[in-house]
Protein backbone atom coordinates (compact mmCIF):
# COMPACT_ATOMS: atom_id res chain seq x y z
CA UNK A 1 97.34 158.98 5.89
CA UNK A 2 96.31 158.42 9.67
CA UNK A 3 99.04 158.52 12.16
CA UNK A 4 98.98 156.25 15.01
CA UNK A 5 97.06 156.60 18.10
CA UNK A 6 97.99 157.31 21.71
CA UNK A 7 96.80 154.13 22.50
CA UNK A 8 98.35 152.37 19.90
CA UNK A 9 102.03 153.95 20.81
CA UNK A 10 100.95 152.95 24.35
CA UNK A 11 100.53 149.41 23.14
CA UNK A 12 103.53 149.59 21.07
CA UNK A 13 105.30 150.72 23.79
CA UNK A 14 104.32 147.39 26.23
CA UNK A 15 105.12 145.29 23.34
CA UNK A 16 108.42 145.98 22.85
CA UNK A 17 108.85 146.49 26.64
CA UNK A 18 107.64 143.02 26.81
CA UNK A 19 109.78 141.51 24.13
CA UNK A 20 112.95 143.20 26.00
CA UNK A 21 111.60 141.45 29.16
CA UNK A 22 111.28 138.28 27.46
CA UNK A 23 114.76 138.63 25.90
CA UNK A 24 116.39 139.58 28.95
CA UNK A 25 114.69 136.67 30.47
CA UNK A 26 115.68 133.67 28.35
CA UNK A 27 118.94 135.36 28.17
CA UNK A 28 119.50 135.43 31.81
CA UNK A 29 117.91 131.71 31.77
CA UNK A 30 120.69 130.94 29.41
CA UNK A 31 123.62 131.80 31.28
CA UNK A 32 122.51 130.14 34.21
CA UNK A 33 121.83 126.85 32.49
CA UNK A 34 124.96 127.54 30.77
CA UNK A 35 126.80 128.02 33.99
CA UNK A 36 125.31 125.08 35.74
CA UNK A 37 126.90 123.25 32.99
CA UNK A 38 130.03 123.98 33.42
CA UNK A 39 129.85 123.35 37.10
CA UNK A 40 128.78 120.11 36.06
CA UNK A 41 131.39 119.49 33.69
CA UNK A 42 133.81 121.02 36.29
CA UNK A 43 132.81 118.46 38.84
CA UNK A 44 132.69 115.32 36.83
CA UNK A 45 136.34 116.20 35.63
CA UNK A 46 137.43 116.71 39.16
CA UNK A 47 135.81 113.75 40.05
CA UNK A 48 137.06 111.68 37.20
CA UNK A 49 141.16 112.82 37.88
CA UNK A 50 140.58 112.01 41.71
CA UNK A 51 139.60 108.71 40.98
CA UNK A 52 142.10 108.08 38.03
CA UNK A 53 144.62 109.36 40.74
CA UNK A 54 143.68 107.07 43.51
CA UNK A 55 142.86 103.85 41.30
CA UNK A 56 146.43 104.29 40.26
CA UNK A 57 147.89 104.44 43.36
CA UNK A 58 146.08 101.76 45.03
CA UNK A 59 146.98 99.49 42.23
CA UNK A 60 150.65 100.55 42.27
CA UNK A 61 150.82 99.30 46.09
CA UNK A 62 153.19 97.08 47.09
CA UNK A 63 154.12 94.07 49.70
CA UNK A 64 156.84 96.37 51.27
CA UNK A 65 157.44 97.37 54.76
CA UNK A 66 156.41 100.66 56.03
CA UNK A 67 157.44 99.57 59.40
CA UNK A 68 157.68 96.71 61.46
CA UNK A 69 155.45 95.85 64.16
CA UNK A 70 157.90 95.27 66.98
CA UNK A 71 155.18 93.54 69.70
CA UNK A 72 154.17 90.67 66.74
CA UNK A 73 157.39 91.34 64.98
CA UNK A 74 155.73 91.10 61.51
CA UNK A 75 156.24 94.13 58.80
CA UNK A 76 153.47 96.84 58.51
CA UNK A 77 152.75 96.39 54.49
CA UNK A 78 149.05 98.00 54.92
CA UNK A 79 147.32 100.31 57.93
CA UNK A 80 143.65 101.29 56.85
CA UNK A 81 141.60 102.92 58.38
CA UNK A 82 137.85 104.37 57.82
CA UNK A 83 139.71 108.03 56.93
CA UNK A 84 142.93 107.02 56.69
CA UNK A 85 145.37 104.11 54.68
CA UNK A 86 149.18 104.21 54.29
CA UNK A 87 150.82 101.79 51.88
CA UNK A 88 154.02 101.84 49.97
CA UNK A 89 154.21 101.95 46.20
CA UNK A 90 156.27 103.52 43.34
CA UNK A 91 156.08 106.82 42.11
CA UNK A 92 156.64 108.01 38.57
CA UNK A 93 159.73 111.12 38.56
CA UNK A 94 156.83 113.43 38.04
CA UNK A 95 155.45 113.47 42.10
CA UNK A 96 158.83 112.36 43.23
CA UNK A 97 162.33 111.09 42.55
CA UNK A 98 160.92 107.84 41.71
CA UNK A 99 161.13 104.79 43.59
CA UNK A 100 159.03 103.16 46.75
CA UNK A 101 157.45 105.75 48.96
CA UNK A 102 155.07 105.47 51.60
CA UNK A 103 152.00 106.89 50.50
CA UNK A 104 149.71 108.24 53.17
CA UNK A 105 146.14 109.10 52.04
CA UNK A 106 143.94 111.08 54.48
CA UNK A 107 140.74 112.32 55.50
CA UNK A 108 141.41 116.26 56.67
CA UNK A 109 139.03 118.61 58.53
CA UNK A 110 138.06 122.20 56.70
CA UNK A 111 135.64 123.99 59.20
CA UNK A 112 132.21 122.09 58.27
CA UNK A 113 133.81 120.25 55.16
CA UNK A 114 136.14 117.58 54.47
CA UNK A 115 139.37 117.42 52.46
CA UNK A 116 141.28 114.45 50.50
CA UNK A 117 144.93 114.85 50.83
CA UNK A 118 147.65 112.52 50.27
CA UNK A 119 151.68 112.69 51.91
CA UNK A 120 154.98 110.94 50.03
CA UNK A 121 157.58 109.81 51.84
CA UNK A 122 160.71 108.05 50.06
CA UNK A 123 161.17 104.61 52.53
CA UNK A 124 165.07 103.68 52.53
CA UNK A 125 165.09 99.58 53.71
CA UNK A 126 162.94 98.84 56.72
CA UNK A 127 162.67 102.61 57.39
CA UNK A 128 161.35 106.14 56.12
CA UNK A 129 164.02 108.14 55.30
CA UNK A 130 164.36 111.61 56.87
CA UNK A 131 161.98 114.99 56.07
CA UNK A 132 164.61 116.49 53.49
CA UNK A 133 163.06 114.03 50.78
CA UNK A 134 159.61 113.88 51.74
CA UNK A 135 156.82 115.73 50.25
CA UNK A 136 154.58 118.54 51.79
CA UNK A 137 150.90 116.92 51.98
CA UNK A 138 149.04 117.59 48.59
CA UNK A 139 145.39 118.23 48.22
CA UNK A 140 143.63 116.03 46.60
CA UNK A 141 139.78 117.29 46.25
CA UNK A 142 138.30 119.74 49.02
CA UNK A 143 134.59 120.52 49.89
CA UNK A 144 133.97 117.18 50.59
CA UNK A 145 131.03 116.42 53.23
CA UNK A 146 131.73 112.39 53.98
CA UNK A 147 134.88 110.26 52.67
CA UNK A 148 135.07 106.63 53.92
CA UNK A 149 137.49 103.99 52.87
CA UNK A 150 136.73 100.79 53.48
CA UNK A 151 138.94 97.14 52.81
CA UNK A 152 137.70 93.22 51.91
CA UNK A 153 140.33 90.32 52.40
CA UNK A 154 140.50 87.05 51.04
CA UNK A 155 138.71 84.70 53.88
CA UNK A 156 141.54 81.63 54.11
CA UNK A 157 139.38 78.85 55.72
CA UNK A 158 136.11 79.69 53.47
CA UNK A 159 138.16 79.85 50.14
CA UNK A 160 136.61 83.50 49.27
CA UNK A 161 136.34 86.66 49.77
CA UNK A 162 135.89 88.20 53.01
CA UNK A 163 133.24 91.04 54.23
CA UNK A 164 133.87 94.50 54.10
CA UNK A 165 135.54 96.17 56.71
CA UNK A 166 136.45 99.86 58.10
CA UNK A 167 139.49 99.09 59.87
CA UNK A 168 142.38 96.36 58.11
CA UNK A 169 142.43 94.01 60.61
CA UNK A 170 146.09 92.32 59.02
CA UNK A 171 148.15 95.11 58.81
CA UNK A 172 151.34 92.81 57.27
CA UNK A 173 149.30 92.14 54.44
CA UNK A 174 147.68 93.70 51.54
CA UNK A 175 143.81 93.96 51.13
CA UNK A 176 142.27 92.60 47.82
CA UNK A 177 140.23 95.11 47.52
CA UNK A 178 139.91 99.05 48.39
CA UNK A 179 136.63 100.79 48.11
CA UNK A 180 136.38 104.93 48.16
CA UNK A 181 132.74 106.16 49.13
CA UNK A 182 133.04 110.42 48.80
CA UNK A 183 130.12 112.57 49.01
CA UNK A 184 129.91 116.54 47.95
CA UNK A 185 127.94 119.53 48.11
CA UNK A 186 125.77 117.93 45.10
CA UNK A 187 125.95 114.10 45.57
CA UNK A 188 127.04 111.17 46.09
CA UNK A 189 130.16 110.11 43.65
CA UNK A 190 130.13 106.65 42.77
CA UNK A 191 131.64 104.09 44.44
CA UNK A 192 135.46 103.26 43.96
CA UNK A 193 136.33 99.75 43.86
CA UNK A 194 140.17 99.32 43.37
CA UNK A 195 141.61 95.62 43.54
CA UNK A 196 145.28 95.46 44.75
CA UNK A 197 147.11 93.79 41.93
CA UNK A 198 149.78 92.47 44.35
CA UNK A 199 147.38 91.40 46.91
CA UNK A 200 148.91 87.68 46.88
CA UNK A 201 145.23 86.30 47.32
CA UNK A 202 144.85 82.77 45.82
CA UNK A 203 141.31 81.74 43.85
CA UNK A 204 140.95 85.85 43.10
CA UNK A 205 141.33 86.86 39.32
């Protein structure tokens, strides 16, 4: 019985060189489809619980007085701006001891990126109260590269709705509506359109 040949060990040799190669290459393949995956997944749950968060508060504000505007001497129920909008609305006992607080949503600066946070303060009538029952700034979602918030009114004199804006131009009342545009490291999210269920706008369902 003829043993094998140099050549054919040789061959052998390659082959199963070859198949390791090929193993170690669709394994290695695997793991990175496997962990772009989860950074997916990852992502769209962070994504999904920021907006959850936000939709909720937005829709929990209410017509209550931050502050008052002393020079027009009308209450401050709503201050937006194109990184910035404070409101007041009530917390559940989990973030807080319940009740109205003033809710102060921000855009933050982190060296090249961008940061969502958002402050609680408990508001005593026609005031905040004082720092001993306020809340340390919480992070919201970091590695941001562009958040914008922008605000559309109901347009009295046309009977609709008004254009979009970067800056609330009626600070004593409520926008109908409160759109999030946040972009990250991958994309853009999609737009969040929140309306303000205490908005007081007539002809808006």
């Amino acid at each position: 019985m003829r043993g094998f040949s140099l050549i054919e060990v040789l061959l052998a040799t390659v082959l199963l060189a070859s198949g390791l190669t090929l193993a170690f290459v669709t394994l290695h393949s695997v793991s990175i489809v496997s962990r772009r995956n989860e950074a997916l997944a990852s992502r769209n749950e962070r994504m999904r619980a920021v907006e959850l968060f936000l939709r909720r508060r937005l829709m929990s504000a209410l017509p209550l007085a931050m502050a008052e505007d002393k020079e027009r001497q009308v209450p401050l129920l709503f201050m937006g701006e194109a990184q910035r909008m404070r409101f007041v609305a009530d917390v559940p006992d989990y973030l807080g001891r319940g009740g109205p607080y003033l809710h102060d949503i921000n855009v933050a600066e982190s060296g090249a990126q961008r940061q969502l946070r958002i402050a609680l303060t408990m508001l005593q009538p026609a005031k905040t109260v004082q720092d001993d029952v306020s809340l340390p700034p919480e992070l919201l979602v970091d590695g941001l590269h562009e958040v914008h918030f922008r605000y559309r009114g109901w347009d009295q004199e046309r009977h609709q709705l008004g254009p979009w804006l970067s800056t609330w131009p009626s600070p004593d009342q409520l926008p109908v509506l409160v759109a999030v545009q946040i972009k990250d490291d991958i994309a853009l999210w999609p737009t969040l359109v929140v309306a303000l269920m205490q908005s007081g706008a007539e002809g808006v369902n």
